[in-house]
N, C-alpha and C. Protein backbone atom coordinates (compact mmCIF):
# COMPACT_ATOMS: atom_id res chain seq x y z
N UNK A 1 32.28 29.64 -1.54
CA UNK A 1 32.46 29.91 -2.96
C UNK A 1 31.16 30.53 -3.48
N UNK A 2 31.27 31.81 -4.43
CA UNK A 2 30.09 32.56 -4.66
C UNK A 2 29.91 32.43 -6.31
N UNK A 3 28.54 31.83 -6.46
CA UNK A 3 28.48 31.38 -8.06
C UNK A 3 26.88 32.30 -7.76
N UNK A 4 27.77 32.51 -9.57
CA UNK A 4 26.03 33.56 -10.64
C UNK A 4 25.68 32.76 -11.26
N UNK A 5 24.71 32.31 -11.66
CA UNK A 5 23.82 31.46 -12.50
C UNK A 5 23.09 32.06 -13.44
N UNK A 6 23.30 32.03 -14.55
CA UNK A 6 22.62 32.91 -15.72
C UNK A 6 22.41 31.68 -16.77
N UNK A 7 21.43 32.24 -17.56
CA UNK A 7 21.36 31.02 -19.33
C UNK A 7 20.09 32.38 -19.96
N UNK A 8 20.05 31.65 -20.95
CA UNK A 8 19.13 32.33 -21.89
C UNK A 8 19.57 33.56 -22.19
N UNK A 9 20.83 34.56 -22.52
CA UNK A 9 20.93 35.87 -21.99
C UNK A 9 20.76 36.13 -23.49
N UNK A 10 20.73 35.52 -24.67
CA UNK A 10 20.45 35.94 -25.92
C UNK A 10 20.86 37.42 -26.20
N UNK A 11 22.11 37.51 -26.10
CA UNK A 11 22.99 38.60 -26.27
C UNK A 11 23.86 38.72 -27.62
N UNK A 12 23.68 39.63 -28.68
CA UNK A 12 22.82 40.93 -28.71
C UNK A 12 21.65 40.86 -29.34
N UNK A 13 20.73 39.50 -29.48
CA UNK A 13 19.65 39.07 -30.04
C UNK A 13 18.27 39.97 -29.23
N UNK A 14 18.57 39.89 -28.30
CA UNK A 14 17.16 40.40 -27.32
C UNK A 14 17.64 41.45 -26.07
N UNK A 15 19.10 41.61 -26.05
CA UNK A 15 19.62 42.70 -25.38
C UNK A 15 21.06 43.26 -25.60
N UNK A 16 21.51 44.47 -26.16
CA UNK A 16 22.87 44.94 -26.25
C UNK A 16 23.76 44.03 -25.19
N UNK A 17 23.65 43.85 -24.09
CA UNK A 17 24.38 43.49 -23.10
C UNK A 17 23.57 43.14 -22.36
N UNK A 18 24.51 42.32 -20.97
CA UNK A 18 24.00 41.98 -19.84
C UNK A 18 23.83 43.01 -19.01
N UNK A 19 22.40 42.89 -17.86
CA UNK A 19 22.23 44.26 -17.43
C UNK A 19 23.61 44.13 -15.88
N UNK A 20 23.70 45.80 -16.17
CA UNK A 20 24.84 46.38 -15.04
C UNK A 20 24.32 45.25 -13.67
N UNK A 21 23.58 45.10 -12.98
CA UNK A 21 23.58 44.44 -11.68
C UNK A 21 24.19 42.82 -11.93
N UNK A 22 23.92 42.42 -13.25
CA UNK A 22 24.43 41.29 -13.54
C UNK A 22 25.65 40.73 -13.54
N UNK A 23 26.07 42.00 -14.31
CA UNK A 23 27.51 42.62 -14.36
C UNK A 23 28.44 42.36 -13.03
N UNK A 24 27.91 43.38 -12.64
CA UNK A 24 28.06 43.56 -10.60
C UNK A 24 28.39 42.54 -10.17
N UNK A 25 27.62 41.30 -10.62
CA UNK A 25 27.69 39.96 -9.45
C UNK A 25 28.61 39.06 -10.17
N UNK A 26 28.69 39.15 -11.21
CA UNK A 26 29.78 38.83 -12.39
C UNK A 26 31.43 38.95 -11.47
N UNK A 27 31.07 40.53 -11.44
CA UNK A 27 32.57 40.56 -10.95
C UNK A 27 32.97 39.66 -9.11
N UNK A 28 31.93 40.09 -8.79
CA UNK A 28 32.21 39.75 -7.04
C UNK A 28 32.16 38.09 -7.11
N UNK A 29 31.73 37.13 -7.82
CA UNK A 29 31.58 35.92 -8.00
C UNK A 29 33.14 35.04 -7.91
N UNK A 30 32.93 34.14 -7.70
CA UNK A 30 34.10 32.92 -7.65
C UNK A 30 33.96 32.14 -9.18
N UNK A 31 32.46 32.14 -9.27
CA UNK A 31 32.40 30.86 -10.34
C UNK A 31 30.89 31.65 -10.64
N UNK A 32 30.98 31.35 -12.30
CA UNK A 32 30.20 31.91 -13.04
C UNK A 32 29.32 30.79 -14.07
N UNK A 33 28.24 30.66 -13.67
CA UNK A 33 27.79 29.12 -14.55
C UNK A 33 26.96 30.26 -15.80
N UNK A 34 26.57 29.59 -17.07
CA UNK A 34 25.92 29.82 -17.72
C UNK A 34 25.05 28.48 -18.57
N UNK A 35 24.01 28.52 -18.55
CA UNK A 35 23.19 27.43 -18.78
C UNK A 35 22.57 27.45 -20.70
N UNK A 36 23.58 28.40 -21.34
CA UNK A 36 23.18 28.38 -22.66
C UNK A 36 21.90 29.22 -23.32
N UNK A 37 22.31 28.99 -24.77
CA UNK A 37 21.51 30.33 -25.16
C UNK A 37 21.97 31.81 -25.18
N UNK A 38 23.39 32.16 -25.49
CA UNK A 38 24.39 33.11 -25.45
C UNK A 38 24.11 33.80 -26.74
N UNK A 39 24.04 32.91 -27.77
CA UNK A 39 23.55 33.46 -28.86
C UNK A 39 24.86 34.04 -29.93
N UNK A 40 25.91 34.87 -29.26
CA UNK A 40 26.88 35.61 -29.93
C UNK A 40 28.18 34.89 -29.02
N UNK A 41 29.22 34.30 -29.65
CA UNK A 41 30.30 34.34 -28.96
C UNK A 41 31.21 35.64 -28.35
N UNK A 42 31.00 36.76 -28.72
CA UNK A 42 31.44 37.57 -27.86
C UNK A 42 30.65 37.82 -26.35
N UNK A 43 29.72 37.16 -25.70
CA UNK A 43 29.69 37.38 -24.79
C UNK A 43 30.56 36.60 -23.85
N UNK A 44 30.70 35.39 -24.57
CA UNK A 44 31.53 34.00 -24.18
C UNK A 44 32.76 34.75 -23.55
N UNK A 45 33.37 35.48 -24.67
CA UNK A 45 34.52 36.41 -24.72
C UNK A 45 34.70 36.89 -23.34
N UNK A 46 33.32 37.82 -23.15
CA UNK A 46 33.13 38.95 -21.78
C UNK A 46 33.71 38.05 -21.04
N UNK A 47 32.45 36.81 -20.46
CA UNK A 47 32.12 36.11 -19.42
C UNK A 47 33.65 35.87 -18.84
N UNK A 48 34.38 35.35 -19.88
CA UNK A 48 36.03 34.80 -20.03
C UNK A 48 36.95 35.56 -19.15
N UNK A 49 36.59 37.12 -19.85
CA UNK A 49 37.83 37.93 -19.03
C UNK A 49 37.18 38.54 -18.29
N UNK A 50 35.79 38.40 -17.75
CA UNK A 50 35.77 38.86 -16.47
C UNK A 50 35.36 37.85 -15.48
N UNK A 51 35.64 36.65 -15.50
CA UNK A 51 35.02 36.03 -14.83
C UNK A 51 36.30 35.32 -14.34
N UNK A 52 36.23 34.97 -12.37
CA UNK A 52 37.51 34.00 -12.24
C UNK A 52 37.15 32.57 -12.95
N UNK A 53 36.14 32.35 -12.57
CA UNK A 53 35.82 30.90 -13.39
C UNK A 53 34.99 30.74 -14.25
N UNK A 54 34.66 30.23 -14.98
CA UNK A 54 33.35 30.13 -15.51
C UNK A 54 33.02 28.24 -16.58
N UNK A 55 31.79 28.34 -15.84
CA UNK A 55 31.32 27.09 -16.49
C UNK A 55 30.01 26.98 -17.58
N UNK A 56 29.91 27.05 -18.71
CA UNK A 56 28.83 26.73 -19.71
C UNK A 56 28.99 26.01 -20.59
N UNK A 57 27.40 25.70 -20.96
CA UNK A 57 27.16 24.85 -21.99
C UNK A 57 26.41 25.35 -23.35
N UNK A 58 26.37 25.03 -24.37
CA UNK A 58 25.81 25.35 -25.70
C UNK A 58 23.97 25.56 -25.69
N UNK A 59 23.44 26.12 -25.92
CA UNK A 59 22.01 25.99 -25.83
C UNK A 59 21.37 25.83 -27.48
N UNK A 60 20.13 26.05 -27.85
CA UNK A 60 19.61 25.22 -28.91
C UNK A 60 19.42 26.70 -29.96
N UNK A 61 19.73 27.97 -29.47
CA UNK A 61 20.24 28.96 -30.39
C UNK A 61 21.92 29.17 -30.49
N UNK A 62 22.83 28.46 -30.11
CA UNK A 62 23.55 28.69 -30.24
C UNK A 62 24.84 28.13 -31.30
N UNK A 63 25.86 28.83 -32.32
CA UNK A 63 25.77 28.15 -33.50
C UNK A 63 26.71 27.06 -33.38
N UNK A 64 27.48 27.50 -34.66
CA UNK A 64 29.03 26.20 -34.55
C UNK A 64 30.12 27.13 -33.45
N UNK A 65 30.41 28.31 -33.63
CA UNK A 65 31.40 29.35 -33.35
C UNK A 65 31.06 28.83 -31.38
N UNK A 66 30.10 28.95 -31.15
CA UNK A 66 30.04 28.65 -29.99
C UNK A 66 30.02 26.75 -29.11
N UNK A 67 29.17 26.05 -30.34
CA UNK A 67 29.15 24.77 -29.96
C UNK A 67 30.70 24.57 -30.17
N UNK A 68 31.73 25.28 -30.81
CA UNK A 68 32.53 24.46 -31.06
C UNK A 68 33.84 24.65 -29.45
N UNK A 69 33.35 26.06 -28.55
CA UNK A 69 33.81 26.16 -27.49
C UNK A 69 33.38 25.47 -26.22
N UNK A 70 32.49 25.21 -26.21
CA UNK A 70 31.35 24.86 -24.94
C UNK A 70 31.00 23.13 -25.39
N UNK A 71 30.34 22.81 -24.50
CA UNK A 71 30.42 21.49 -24.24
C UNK A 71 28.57 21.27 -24.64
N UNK A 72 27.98 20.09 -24.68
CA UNK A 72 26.75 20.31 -24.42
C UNK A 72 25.94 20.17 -22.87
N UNK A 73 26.92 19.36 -22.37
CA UNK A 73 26.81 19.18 -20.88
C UNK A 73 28.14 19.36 -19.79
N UNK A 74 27.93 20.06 -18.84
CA UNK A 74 29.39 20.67 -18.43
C UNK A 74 29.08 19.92 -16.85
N UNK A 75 30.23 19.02 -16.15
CA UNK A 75 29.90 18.89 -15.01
C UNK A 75 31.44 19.26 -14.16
N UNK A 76 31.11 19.92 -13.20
CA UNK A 76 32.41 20.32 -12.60
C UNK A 76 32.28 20.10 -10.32
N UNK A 77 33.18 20.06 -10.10
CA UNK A 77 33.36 19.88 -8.62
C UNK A 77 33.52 21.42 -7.64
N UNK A 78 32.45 21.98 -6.97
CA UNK A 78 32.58 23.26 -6.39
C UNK A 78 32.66 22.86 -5.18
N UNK A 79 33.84 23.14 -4.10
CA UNK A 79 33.78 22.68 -2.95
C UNK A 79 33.00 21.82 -2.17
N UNK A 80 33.53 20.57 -2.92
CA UNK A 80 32.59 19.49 -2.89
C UNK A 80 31.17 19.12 -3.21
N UNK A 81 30.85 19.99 -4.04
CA UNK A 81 29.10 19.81 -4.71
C UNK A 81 29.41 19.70 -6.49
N UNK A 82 28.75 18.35 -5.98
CA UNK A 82 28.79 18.17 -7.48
C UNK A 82 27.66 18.89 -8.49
N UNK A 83 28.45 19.74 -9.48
CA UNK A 83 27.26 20.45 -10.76
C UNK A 83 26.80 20.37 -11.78
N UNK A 84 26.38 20.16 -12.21
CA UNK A 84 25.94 19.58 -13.86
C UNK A 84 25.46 20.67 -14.25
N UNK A 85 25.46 21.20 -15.26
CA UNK A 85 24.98 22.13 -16.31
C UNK A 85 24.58 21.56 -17.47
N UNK A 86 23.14 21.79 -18.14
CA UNK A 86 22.87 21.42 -19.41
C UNK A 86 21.86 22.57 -20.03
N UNK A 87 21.70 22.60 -21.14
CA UNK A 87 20.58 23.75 -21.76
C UNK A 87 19.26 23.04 -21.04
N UNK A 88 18.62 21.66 -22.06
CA UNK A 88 17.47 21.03 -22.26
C UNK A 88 17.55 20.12 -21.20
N UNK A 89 15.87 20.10 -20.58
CA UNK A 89 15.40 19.08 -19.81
C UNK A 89 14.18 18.61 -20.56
N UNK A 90 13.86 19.60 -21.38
CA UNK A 90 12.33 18.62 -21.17
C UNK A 90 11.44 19.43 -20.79
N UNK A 91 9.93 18.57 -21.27
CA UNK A 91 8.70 19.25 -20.53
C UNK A 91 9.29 19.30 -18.91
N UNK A 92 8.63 20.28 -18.08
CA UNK A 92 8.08 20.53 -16.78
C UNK A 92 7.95 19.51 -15.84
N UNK A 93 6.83 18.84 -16.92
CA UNK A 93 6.28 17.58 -16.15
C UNK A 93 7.21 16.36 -16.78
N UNK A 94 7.34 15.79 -15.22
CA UNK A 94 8.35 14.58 -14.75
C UNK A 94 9.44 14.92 -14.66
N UNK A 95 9.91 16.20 -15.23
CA UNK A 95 11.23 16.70 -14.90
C UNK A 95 12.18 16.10 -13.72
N UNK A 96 11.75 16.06 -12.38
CA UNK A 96 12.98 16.02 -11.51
C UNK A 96 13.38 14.07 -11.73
N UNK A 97 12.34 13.35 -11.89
CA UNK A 97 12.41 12.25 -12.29
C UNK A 97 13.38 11.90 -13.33
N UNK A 98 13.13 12.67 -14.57
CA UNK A 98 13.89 12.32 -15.70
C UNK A 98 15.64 13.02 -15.42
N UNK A 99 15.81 13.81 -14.79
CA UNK A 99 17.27 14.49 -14.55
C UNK A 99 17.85 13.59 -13.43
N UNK A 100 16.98 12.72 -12.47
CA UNK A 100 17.60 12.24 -11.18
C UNK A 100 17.82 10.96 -12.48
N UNK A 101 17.04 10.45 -13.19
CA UNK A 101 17.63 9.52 -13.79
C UNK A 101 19.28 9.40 -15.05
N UNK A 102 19.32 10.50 -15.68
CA UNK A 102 20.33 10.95 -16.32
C UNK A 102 21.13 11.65 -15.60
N UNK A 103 21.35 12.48 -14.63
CA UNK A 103 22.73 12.66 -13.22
C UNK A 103 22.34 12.36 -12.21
N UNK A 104 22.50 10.86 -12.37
CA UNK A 104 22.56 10.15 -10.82
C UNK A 104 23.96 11.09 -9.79
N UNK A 105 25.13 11.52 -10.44
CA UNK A 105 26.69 11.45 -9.90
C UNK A 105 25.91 12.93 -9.84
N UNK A 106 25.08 14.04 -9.89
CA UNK A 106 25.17 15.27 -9.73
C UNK A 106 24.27 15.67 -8.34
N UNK A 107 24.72 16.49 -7.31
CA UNK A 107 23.99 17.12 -6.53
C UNK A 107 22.85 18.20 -7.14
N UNK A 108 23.60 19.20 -7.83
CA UNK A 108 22.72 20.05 -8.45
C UNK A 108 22.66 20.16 -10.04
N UNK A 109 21.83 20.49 -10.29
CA UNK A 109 21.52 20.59 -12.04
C UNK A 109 21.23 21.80 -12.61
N UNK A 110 21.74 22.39 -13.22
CA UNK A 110 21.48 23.78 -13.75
C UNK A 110 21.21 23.87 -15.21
N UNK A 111 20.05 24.33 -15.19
CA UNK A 111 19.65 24.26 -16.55
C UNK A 111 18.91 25.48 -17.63
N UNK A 112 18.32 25.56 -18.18
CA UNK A 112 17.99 26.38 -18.63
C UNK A 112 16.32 26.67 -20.05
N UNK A 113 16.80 27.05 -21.43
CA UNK A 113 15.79 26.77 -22.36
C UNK A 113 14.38 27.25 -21.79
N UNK A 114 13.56 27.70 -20.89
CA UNK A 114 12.60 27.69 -20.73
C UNK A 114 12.13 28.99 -20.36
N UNK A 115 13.51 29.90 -19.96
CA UNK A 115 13.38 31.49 -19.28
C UNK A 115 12.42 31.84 -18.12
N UNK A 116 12.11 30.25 -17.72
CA UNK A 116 11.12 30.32 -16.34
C UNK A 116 12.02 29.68 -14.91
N UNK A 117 12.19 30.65 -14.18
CA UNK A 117 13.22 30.24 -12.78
C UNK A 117 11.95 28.91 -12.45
N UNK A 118 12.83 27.75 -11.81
CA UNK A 118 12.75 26.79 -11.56
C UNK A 118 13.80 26.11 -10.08
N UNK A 119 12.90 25.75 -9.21
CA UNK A 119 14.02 25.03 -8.15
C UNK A 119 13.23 24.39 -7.43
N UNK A 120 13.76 22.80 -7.81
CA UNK A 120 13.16 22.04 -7.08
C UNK A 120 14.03 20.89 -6.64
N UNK A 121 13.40 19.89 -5.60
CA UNK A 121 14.20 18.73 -5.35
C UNK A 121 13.57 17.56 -6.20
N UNK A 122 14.33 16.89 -6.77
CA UNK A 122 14.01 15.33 -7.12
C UNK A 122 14.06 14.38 -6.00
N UNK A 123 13.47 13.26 -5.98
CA UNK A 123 13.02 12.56 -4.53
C UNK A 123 14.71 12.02 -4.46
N UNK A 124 15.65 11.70 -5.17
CA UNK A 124 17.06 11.28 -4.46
C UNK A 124 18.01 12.25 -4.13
N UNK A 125 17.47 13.79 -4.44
CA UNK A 125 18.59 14.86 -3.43
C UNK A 125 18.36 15.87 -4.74
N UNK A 126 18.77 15.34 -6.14
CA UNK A 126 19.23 16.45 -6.35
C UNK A 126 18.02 17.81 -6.80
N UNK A 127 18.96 18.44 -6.88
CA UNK A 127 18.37 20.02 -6.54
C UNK A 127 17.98 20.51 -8.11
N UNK A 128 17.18 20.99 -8.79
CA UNK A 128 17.05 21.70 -10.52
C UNK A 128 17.06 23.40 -10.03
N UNK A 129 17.84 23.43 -10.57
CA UNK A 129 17.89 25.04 -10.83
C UNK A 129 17.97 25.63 -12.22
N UNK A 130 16.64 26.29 -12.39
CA UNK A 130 16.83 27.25 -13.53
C UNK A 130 16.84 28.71 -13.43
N UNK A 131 17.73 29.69 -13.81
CA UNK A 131 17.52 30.81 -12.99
C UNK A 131 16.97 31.96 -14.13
N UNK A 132 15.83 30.98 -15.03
CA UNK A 132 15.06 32.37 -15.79
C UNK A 132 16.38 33.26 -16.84
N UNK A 133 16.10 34.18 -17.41
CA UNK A 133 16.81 34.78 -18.43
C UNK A 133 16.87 36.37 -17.49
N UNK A 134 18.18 36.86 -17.42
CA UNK A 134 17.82 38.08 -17.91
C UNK A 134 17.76 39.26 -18.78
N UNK A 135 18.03 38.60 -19.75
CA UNK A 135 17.49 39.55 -20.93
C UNK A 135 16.41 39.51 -21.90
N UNK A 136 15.50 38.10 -21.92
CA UNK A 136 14.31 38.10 -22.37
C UNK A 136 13.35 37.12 -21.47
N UNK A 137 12.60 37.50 -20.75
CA UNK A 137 11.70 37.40 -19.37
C UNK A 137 10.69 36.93 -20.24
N UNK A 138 9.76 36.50 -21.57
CA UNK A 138 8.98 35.95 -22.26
C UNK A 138 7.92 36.25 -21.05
N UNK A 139 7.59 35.14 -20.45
CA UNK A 139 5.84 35.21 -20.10
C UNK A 139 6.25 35.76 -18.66
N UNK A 140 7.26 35.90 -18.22
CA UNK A 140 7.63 36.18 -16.70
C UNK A 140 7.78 37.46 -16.53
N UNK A 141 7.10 37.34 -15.47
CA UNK A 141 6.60 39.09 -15.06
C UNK A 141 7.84 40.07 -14.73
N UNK A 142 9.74 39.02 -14.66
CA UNK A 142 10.89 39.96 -14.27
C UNK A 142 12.12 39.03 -14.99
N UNK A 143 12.66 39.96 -15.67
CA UNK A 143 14.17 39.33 -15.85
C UNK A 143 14.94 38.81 -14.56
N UNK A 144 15.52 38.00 -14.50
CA UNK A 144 16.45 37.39 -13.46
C UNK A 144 17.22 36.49 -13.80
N UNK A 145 18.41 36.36 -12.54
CA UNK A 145 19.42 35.12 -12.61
C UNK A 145 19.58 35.13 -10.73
N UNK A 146 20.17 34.10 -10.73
CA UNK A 146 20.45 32.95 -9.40
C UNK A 146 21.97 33.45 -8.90
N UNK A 147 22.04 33.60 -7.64
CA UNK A 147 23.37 33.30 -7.04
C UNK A 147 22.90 32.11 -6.06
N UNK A 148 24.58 31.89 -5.27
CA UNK A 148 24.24 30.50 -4.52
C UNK A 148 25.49 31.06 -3.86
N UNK A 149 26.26 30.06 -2.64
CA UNK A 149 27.11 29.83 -2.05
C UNK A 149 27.01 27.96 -2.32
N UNK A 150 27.93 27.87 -2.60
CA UNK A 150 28.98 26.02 -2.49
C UNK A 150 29.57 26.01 -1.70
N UNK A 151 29.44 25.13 -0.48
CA UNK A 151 30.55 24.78 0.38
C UNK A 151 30.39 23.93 1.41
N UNK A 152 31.20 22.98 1.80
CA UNK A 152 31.40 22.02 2.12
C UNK A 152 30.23 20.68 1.27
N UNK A 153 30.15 20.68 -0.15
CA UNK A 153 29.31 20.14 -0.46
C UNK A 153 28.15 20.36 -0.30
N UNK A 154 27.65 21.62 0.13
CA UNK A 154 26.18 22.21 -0.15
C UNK A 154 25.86 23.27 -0.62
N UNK A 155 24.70 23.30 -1.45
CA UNK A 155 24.23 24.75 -1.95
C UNK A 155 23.63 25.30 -1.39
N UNK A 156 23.78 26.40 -0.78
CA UNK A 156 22.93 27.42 0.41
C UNK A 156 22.92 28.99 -0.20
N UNK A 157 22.25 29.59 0.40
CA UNK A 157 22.28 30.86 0.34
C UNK A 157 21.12 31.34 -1.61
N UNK A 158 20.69 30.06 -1.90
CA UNK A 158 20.18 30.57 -3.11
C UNK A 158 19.10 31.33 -3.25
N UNK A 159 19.37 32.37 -4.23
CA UNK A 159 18.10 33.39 -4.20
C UNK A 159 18.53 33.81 -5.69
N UNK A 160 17.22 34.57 -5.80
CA UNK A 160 16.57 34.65 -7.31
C UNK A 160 16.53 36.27 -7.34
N UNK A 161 17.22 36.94 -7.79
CA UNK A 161 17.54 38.15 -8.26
C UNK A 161 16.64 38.80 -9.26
N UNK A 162 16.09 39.86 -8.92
CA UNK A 162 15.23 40.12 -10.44
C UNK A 162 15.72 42.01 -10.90
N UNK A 163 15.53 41.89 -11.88
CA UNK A 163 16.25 43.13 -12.16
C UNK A 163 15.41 44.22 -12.85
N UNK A 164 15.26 45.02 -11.82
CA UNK A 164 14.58 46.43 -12.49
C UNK A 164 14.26 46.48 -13.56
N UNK A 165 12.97 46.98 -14.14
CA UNK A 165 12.60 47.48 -15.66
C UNK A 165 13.64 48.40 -16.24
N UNK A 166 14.03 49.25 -15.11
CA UNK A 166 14.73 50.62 -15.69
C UNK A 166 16.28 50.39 -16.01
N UNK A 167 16.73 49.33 -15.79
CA UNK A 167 18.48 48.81 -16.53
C UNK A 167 17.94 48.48 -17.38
């Protein structure tokens, strides 16, 4: 199973659209997470009809029109890996501590708010993934988002995508 991992895309706040390669992986994807911070419900819209699946949550720019679609925490079952999605973790520090304590039941955690890619293990398994913004990169030297493969209950194949200045 082939999942895109995006949050922060602050669309059309900090970019007309999502850039074309994003797009790209959008379509070829199984499952489409978004970690919040959408900003406009018409991207919600996009994500919707082009996406076979898609899983997100509300982030801390995002208003009623959208909190009132999205969840604040989204957890779903991908060929046996359990996912959690939320905007907010928190400072940096103690992070994998404080998430292994609030999703004990999650393998991986996808999160977002910070526009800084993040992946680490917490000492009982699970995995933090943040896969950065790509449409406002703040202190980070490249816009990006995350793909993965799910299957048989593991996340493999993850890598961190960064996307040209020139899209």
């Amino acid at each position: 199973m082939r999942l895109v991992i995006m949050a922060d895309t602050h669309v059309p706040k900090r970019a007309r659209d999502l850039p074309a390669p994003l797009w790209a992986a959008v379509d070829g994807a199984d499952v489409v997470v978004h970690a919040g911070d959408w900003v406009d419900v018409a991207l919600l819209d996009a994500l919707e009809a082009r996406s076979r699946r898609l899983i997100g949550v509300y982030g801390n720019n995002d208003g009623p029109a959208l909190r009132a679609r999205l969840p604040e925490i989204a957890h779903a079952e991908l060929a046996g890996l359990r996912l959690a999605v939320v905007h907010e973790t928190g400072p940096a520090s103690g992070r994998e501590r404080r998430c292994a304590q609030s999703y004990p039941d999650a393998d991986v955690l996808v999160f977002g708010h910070s526009h800084i890619p993040w992946d680490t293990v917490a000492p009982n398994g699970l995995r933090l993934l943040n896969p950065g913004s790509p449409t406002d990169r703040r202190r980070q030297p490249h816009h990006t988002y995350l793909t993965a493969t799910a299957m048989n209950g593991l996340l493999t194949d993850v890598q961190l995508h960064r996307i040209p200045a020139s899209v």
